[in-house]
C-alpha atoms as a PDB file:
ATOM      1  CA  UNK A   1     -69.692-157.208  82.390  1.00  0.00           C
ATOM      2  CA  UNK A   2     -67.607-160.666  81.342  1.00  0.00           C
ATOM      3  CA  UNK A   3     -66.837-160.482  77.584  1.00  0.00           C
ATOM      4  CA  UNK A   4     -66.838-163.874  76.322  1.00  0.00           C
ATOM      5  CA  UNK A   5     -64.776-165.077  73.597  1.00  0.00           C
ATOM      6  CA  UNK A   6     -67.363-167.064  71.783  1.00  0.00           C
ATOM      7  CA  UNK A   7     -70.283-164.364  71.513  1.00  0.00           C
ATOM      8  CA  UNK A   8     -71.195-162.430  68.572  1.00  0.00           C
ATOM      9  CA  UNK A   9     -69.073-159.241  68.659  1.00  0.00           C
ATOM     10  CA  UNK A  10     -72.470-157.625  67.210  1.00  0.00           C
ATOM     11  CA  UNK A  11     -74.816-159.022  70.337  1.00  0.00           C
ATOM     12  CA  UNK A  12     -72.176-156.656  72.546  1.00  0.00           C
ATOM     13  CA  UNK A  13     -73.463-153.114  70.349  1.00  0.00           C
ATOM     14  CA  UNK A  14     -77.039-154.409  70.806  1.00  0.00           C
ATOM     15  CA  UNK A  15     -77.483-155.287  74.461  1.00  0.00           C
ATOM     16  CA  UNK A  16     -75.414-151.445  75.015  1.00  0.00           C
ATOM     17  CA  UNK A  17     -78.563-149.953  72.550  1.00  0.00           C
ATOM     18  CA  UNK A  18     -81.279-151.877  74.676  1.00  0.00           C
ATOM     19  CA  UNK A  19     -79.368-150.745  77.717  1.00  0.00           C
ATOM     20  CA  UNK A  20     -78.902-147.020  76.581  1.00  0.00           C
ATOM     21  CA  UNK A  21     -83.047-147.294  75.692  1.00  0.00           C
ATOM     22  CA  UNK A  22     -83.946-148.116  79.229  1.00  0.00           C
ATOM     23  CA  UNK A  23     -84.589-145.836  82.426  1.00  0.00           C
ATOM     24  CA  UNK A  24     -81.196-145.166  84.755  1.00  0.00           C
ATOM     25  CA  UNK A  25     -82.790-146.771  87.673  1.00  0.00           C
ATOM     26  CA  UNK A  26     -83.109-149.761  84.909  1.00  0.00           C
ATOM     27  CA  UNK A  27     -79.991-149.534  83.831  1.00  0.00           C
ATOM     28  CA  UNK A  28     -77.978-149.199  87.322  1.00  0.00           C
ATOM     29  CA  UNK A  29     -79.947-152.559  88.540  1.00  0.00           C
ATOM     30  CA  UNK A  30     -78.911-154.288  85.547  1.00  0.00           C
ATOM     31  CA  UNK A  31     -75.550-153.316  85.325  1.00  0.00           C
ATOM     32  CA  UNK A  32     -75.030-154.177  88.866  1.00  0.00           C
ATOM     33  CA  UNK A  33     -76.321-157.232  88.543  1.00  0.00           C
ATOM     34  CA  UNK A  34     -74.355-158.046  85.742  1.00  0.00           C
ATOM     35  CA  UNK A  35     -71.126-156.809  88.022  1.00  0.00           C
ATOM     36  CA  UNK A  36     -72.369-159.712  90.173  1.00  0.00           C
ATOM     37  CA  UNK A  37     -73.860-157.781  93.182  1.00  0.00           C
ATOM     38  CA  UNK A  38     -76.644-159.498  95.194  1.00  0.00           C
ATOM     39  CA  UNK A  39     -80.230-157.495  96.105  1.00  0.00           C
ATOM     40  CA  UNK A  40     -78.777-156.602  99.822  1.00  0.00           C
ATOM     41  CA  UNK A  41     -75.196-155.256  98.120  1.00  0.00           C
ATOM     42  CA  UNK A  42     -77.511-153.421  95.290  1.00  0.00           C
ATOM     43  CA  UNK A  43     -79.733-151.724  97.729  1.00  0.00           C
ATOM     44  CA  UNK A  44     -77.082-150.493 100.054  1.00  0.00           C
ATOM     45  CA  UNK A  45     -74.730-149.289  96.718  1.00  0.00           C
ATOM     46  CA  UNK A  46     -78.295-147.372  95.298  1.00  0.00           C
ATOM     47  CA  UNK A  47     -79.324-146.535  98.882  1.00  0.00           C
ATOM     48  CA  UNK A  48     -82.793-148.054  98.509  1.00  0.00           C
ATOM     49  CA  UNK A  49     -84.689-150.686 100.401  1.00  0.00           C
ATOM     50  CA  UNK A  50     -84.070-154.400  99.019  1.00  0.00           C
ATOM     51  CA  UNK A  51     -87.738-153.838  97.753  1.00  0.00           C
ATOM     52  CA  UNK A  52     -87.855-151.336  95.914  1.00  0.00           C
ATOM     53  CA  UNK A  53     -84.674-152.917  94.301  1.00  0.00           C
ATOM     54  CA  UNK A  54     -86.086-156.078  93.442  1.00  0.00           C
ATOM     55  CA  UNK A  55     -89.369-154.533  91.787  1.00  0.00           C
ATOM     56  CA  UNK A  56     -87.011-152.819  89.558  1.00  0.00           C
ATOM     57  CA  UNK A  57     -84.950-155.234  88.687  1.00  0.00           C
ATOM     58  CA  UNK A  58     -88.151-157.429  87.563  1.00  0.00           C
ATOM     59  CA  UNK A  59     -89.112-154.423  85.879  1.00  0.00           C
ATOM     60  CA  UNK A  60     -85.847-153.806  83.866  1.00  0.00           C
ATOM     61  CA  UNK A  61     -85.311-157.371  82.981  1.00  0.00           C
ATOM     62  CA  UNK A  62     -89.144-157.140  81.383  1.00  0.00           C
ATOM     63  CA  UNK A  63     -87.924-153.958  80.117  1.00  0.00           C
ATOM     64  CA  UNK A  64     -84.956-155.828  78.527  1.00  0.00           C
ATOM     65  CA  UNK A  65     -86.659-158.631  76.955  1.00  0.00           C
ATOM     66  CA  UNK A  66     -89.443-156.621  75.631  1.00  0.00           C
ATOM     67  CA  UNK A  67     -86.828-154.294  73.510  1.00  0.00           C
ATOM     68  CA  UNK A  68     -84.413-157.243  72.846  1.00  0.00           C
ATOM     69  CA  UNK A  69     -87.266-159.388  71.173  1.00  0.00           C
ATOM     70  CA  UNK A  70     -89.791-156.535  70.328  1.00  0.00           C
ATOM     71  CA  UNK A  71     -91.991-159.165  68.636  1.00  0.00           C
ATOM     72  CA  UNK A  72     -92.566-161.195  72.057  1.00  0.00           C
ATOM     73  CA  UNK A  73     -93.514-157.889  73.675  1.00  0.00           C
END
């Protein structure tokens, strides 16, 4: 993941907490993602079909929000 220069050092400790909350299949679809992989690249790195990778990837991002603003939820 890009650090960036102008972000709260602190936002860094709690997107790895949300992160280390989730599921692994979460977590690998995110983290790909974030390494700038597309659905087709993310399927053939997890060995899944592109479905199954973009259900989880709407899953983990609602997963995501939901423990980053628990209050939304």
């Amino acid at each position: 993941m890009e650090a960036h220069h102008d972000s709260n050092p602190l936002d860094r400790v709690h997107i790895n907490d949300v992160l280390e909350r989730l599921s692994t299949p979460h977590r690998e679809v995110l983290t790909l993602r974030a390494w700038g992989l597309n659905e087709e690249e993310m399927a053939e790195t997890l060995h899944l079909p592109v479905g199954t990778v973009r259900s989880r990837l709407h899953r983990a991002r609602r997963c995501f929000q939901e423990a980053w603003y628990p209050s939304a939820a």
